[in-house]
PDB file of N, CA and C in Angstrom:
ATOM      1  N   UNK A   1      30.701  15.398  50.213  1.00  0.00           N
ATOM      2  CA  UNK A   1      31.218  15.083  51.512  1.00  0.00           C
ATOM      3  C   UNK A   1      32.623  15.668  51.623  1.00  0.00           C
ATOM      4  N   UNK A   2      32.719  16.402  52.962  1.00  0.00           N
ATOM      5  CA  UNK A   2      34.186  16.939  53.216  1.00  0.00           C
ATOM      6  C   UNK A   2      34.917  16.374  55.048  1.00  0.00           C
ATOM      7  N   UNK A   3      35.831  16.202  54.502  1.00  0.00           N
ATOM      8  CA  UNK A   3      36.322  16.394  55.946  1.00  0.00           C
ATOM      9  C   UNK A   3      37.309  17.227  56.154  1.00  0.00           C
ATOM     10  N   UNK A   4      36.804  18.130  57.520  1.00  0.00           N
ATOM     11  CA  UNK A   4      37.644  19.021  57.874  1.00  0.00           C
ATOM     12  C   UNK A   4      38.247  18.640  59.655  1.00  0.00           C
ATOM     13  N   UNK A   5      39.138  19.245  59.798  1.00  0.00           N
ATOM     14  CA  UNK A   5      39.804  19.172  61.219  1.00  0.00           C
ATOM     15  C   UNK A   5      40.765  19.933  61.313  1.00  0.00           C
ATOM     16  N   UNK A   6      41.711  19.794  62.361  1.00  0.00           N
ATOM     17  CA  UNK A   6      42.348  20.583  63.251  1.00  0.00           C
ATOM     18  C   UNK A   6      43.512  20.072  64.425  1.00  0.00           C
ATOM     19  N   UNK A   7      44.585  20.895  64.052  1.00  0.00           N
ATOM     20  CA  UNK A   7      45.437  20.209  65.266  1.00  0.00           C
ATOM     21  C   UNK A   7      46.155  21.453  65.975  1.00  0.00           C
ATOM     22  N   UNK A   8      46.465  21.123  67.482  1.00  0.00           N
ATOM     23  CA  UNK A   8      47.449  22.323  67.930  1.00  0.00           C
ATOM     24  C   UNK A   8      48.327  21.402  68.960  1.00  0.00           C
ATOM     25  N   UNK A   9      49.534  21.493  68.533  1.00  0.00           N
ATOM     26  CA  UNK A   9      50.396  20.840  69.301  1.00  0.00           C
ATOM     27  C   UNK A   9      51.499  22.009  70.210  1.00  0.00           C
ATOM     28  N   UNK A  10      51.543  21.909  71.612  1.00  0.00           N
ATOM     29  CA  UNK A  10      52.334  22.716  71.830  1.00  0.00           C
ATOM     30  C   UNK A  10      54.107  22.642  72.558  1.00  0.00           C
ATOM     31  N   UNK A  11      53.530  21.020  72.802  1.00  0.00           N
ATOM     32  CA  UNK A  11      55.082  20.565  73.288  1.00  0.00           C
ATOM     33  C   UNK A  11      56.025  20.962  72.912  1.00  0.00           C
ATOM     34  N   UNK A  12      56.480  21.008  72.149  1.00  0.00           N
ATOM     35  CA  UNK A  12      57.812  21.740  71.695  1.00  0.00           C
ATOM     36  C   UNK A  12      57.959  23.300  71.856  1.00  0.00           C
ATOM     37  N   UNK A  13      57.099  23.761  72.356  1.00  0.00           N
ATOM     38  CA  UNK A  13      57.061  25.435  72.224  1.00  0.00           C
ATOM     39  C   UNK A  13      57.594  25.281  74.125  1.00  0.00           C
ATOM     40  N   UNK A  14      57.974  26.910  74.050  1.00  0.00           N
ATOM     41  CA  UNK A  14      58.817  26.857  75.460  1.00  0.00           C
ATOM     42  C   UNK A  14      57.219  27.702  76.272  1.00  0.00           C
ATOM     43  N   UNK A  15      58.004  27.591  77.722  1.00  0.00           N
ATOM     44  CA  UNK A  15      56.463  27.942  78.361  1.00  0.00           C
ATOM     45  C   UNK A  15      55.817  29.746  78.234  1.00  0.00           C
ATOM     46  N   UNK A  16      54.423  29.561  77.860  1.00  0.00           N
ATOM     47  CA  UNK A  16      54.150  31.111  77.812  1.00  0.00           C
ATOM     48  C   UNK A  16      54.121  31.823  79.044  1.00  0.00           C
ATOM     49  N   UNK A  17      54.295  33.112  78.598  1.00  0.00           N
ATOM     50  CA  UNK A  17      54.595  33.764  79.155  1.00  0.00           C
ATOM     51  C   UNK A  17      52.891  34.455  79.757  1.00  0.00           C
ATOM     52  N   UNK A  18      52.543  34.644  81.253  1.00  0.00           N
ATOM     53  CA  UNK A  18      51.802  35.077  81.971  1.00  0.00           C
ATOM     54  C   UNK A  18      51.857  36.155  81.899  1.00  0.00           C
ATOM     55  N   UNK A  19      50.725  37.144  81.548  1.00  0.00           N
ATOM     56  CA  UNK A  19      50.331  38.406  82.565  1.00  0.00           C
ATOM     57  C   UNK A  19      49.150  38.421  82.719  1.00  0.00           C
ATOM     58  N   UNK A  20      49.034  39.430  84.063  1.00  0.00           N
ATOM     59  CA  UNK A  20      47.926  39.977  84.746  1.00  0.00           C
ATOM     60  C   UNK A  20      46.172  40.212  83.549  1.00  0.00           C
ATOM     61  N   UNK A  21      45.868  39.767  83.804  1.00  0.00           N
ATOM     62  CA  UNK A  21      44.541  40.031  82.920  1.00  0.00           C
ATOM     63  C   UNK A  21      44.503  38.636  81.775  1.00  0.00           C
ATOM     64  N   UNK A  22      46.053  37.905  81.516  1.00  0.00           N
ATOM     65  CA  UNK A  22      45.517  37.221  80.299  1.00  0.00           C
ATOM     66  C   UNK A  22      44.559  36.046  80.684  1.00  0.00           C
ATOM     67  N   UNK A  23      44.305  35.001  79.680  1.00  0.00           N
ATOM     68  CA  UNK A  23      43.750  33.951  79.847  1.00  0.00           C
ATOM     69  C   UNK A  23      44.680  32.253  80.355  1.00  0.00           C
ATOM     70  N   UNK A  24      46.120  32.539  80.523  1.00  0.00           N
ATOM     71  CA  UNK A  24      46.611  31.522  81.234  1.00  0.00           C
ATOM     72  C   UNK A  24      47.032  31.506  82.705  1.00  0.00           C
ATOM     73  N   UNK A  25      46.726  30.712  83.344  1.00  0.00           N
ATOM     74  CA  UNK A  25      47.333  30.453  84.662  1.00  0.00           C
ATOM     75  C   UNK A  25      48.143  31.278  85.671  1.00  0.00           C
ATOM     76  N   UNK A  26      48.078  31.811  86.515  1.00  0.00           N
ATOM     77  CA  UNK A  26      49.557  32.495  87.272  1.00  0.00           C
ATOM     78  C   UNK A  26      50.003  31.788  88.180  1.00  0.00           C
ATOM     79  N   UNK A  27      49.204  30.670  88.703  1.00  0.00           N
ATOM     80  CA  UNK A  27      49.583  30.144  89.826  1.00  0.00           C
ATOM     81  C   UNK A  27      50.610  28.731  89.271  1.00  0.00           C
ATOM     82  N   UNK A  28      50.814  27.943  90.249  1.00  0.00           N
ATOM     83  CA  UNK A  28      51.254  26.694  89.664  1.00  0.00           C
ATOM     84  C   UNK A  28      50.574  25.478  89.662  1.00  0.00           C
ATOM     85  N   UNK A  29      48.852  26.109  90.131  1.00  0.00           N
ATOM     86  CA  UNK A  29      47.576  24.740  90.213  1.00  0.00           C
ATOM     87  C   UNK A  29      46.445  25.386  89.124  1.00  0.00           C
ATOM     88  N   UNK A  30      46.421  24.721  88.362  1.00  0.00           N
ATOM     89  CA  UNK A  30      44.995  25.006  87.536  1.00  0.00           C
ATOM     90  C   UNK A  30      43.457  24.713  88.279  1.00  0.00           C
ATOM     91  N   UNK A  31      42.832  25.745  88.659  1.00  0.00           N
ATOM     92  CA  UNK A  31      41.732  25.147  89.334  1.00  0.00           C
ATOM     93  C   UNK A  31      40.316  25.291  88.898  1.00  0.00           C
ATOM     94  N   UNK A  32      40.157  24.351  87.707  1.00  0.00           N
ATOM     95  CA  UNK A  32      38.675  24.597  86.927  1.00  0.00           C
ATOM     96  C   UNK A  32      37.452  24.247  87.993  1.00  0.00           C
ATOM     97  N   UNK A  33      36.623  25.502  87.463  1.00  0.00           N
ATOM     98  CA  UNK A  33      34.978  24.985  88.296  1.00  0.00           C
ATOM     99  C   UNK A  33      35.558  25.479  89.533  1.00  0.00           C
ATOM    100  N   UNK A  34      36.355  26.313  89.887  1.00  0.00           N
ATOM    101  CA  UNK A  34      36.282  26.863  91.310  1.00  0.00           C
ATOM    102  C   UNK A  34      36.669  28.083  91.264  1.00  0.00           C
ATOM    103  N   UNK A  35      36.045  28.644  93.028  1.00  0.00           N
ATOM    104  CA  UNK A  35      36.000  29.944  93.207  1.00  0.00           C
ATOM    105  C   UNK A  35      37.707  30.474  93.079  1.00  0.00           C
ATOM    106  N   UNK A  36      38.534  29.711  93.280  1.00  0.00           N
ATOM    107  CA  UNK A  36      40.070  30.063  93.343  1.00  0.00           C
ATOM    108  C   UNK A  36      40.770  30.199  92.140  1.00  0.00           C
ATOM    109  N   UNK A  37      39.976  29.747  90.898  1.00  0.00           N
ATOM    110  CA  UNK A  37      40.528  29.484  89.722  1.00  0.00           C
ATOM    111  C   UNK A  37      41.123  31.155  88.992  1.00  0.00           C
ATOM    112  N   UNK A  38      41.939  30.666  88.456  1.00  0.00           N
ATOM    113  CA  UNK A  38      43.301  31.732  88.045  1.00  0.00           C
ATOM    114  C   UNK A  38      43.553  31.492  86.520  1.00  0.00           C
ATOM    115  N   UNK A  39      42.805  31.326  85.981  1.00  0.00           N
ATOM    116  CA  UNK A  39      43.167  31.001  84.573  1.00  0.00           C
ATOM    117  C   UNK A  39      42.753  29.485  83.862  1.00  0.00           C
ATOM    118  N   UNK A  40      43.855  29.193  83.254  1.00  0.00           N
ATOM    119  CA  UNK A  40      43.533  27.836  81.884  1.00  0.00           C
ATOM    120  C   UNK A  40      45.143  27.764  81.858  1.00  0.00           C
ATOM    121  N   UNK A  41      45.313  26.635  81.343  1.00  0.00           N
ATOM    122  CA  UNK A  41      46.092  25.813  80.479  1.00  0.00           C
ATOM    123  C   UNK A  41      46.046  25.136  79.527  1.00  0.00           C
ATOM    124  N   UNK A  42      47.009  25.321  78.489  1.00  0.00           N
ATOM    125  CA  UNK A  42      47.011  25.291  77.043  1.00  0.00           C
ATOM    126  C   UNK A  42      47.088  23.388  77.233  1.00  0.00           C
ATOM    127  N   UNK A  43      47.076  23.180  75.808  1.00  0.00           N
ATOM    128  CA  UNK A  43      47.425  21.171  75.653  1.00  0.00           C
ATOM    129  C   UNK A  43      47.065  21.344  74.302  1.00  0.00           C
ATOM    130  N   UNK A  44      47.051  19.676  74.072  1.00  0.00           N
ATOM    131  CA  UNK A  44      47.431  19.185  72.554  1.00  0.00           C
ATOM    132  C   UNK A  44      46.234  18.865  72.068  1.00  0.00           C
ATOM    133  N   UNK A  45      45.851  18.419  70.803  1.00  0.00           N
ATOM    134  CA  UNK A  45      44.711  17.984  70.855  1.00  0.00           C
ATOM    135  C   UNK A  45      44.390  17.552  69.253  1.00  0.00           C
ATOM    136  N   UNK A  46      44.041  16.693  68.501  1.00  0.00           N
ATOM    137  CA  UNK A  46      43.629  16.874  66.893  1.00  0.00           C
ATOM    138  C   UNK A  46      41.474  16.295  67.104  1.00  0.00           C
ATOM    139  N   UNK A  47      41.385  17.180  65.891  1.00  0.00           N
ATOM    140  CA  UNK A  47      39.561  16.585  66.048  1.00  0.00           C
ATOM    141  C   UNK A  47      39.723  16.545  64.139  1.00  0.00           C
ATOM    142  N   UNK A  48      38.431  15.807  63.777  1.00  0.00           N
ATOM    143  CA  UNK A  48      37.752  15.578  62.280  1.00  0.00           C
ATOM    144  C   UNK A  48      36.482  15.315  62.585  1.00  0.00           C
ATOM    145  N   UNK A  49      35.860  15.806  61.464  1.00  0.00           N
ATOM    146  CA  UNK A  49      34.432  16.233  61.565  1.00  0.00           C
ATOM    147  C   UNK A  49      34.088  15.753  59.959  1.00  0.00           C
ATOM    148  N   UNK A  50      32.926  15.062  59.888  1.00  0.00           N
ATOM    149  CA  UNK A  50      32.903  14.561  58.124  1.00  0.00           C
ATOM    150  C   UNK A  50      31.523  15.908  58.142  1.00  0.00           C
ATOM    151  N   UNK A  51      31.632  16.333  56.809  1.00  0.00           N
ATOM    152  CA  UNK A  51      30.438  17.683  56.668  1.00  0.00           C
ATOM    153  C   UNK A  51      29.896  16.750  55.387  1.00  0.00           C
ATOM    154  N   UNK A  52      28.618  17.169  55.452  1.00  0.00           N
ATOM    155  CA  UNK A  52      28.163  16.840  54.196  1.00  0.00           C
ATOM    156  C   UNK A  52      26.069  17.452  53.907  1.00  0.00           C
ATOM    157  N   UNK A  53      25.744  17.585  53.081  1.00  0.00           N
ATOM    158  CA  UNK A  53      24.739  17.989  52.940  1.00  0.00           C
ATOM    159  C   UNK A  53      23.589  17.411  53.491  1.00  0.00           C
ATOM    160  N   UNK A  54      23.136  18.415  53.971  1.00  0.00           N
ATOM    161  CA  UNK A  54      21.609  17.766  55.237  1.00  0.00           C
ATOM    162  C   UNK A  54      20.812  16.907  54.225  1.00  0.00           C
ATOM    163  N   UNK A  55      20.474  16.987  53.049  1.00  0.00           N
ATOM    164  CA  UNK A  55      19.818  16.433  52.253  1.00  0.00           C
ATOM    165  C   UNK A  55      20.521  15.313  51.898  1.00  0.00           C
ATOM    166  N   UNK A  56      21.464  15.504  52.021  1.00  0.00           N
ATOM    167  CA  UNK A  56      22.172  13.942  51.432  1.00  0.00           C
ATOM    168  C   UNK A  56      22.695  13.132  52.657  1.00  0.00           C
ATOM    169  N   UNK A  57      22.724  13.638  53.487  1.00  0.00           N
ATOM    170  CA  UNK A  57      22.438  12.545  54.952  1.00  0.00           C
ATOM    171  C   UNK A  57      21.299  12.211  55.405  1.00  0.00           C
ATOM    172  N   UNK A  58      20.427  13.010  55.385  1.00  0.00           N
ATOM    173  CA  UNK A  58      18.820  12.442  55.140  1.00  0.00           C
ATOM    174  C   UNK A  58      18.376  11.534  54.450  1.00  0.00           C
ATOM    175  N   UNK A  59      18.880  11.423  53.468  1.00  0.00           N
ATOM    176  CA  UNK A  59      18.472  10.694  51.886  1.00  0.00           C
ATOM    177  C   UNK A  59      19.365   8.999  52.778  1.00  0.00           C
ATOM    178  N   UNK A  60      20.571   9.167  52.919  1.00  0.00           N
ATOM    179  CA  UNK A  60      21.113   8.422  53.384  1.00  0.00           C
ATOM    180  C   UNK A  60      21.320   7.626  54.892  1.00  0.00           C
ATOM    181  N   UNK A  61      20.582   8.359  55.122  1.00  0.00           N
ATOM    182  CA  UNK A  61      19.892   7.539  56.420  1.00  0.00           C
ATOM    183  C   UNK A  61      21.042   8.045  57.478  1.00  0.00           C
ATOM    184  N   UNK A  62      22.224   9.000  57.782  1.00  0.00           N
ATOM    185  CA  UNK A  62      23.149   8.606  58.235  1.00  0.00           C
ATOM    186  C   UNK A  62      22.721   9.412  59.971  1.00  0.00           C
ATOM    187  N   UNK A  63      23.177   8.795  60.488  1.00  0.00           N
ATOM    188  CA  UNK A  63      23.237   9.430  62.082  1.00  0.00           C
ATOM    189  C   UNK A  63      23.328  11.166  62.095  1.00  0.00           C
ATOM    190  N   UNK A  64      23.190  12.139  62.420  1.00  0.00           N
ATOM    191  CA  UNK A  64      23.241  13.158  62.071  1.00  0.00           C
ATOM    192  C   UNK A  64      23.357  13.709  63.673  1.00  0.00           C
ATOM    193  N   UNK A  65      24.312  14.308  63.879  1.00  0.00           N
ATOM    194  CA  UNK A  65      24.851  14.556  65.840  1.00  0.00           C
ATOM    195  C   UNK A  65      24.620  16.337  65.900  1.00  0.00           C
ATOM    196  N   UNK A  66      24.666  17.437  64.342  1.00  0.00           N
ATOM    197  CA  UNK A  66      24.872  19.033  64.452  1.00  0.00           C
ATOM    198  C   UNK A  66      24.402  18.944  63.221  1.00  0.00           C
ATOM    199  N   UNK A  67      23.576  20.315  63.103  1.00  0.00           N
ATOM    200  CA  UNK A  67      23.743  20.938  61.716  1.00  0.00           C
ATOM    201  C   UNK A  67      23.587  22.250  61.803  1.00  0.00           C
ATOM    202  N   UNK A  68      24.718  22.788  60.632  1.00  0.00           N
ATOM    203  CA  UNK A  68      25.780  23.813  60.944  1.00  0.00           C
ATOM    204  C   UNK A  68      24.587  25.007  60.166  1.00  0.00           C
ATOM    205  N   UNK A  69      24.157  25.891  60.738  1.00  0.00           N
ATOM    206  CA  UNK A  69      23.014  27.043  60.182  1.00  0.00           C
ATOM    207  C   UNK A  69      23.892  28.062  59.334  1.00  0.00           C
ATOM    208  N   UNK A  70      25.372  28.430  59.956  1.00  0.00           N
ATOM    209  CA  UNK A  70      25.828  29.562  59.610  1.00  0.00           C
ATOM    210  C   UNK A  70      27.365  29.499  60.393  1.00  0.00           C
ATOM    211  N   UNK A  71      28.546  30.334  59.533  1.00  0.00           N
ATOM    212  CA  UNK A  71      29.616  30.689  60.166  1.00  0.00           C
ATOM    213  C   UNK A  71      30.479  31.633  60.011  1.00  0.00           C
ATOM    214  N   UNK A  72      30.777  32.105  60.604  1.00  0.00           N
ATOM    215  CA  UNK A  72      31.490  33.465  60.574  1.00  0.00           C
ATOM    216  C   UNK A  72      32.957  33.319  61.491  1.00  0.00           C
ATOM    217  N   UNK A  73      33.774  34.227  61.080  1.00  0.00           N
ATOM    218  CA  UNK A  73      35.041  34.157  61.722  1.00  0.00           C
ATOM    219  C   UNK A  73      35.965  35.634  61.900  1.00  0.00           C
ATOM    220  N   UNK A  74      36.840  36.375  62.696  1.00  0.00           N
ATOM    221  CA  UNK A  74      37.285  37.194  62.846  1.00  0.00           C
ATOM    222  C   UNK A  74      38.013  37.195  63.872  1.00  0.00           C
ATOM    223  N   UNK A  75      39.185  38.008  63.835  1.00  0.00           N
ATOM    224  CA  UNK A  75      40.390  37.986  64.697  1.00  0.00           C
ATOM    225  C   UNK A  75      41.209  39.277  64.504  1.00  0.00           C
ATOM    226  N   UNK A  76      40.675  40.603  63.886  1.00  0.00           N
ATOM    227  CA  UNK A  76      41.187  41.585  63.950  1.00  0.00           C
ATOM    228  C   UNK A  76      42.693  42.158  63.446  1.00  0.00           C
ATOM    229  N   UNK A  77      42.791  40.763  62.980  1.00  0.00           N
ATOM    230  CA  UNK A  77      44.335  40.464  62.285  1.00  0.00           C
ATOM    231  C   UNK A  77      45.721  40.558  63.167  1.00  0.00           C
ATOM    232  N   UNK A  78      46.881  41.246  62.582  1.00  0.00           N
ATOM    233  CA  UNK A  78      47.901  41.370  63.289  1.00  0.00           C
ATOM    234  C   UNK A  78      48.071  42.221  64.445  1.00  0.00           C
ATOM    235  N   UNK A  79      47.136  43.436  64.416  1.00  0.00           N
ATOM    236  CA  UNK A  79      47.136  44.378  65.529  1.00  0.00           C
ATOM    237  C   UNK A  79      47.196  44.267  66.482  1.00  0.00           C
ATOM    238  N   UNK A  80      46.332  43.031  67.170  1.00  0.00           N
ATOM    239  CA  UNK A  80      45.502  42.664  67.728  1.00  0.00           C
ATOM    240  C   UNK A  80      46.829  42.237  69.010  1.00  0.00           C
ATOM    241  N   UNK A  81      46.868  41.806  69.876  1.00  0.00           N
ATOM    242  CA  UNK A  81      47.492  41.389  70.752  1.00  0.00           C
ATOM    243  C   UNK A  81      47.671  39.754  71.383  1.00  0.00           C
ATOM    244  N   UNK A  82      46.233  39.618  71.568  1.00  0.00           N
ATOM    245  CA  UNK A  82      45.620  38.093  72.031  1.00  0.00           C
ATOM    246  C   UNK A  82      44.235  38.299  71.921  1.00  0.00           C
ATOM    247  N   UNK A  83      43.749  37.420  72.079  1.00  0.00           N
ATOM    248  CA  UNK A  83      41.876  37.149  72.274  1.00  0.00           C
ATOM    249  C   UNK A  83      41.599  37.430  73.085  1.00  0.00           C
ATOM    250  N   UNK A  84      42.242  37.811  74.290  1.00  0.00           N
ATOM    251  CA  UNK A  84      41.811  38.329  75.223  1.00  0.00           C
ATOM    252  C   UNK A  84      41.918  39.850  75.945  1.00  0.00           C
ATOM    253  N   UNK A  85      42.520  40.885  74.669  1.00  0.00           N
ATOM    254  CA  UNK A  85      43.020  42.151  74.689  1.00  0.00           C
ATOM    255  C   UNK A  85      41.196  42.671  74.189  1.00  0.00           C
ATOM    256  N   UNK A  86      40.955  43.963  74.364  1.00  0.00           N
ATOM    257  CA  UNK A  86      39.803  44.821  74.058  1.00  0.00           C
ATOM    258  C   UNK A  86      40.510  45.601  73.186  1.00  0.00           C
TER     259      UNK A  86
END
């Protein structure tokens, strides 16, 4: 059994900086689920996730909500600009 998680806090960071094409906001209304929408806004957030072997949560009777087939990860390293550059 493992537990893994995650936090991104950004309060203390000063506000990012917008351009044309990125993935945050230009306007001063965030408008999700609509035709007017202009982007996203960043926020805070922590998650934990307990992992543990399908066989041994089976065995153990435990509630079981995902099971993870495969994972992969990449980010092109420093070159790269943002996640949202080609």
């Amino acid at each position: 059994m493992a537990l893994a998680g995650g936090v991104s806090v950004t309060a203390l960071q000063k506000a990012a900086v917008t351009q044309e094409g990125g993935i945050l906001f230009l306007t001063e209304h965030c408008r999700a689920f609509d035709a007017q929408a202009k982007g996203t806004v960043s926020g805070d957030g922590v998650g934990v996730v307990v992992l543990k072997r399908l066989a041994d949560a089976l065995a153990d009777g435990d509630c079981i909500h995902a099971v993870i087939k495969g994972s992969a990860i990449n980010n092109d390293g420093s070159s790269k600009v943002g996640y949202t550059a080609s």
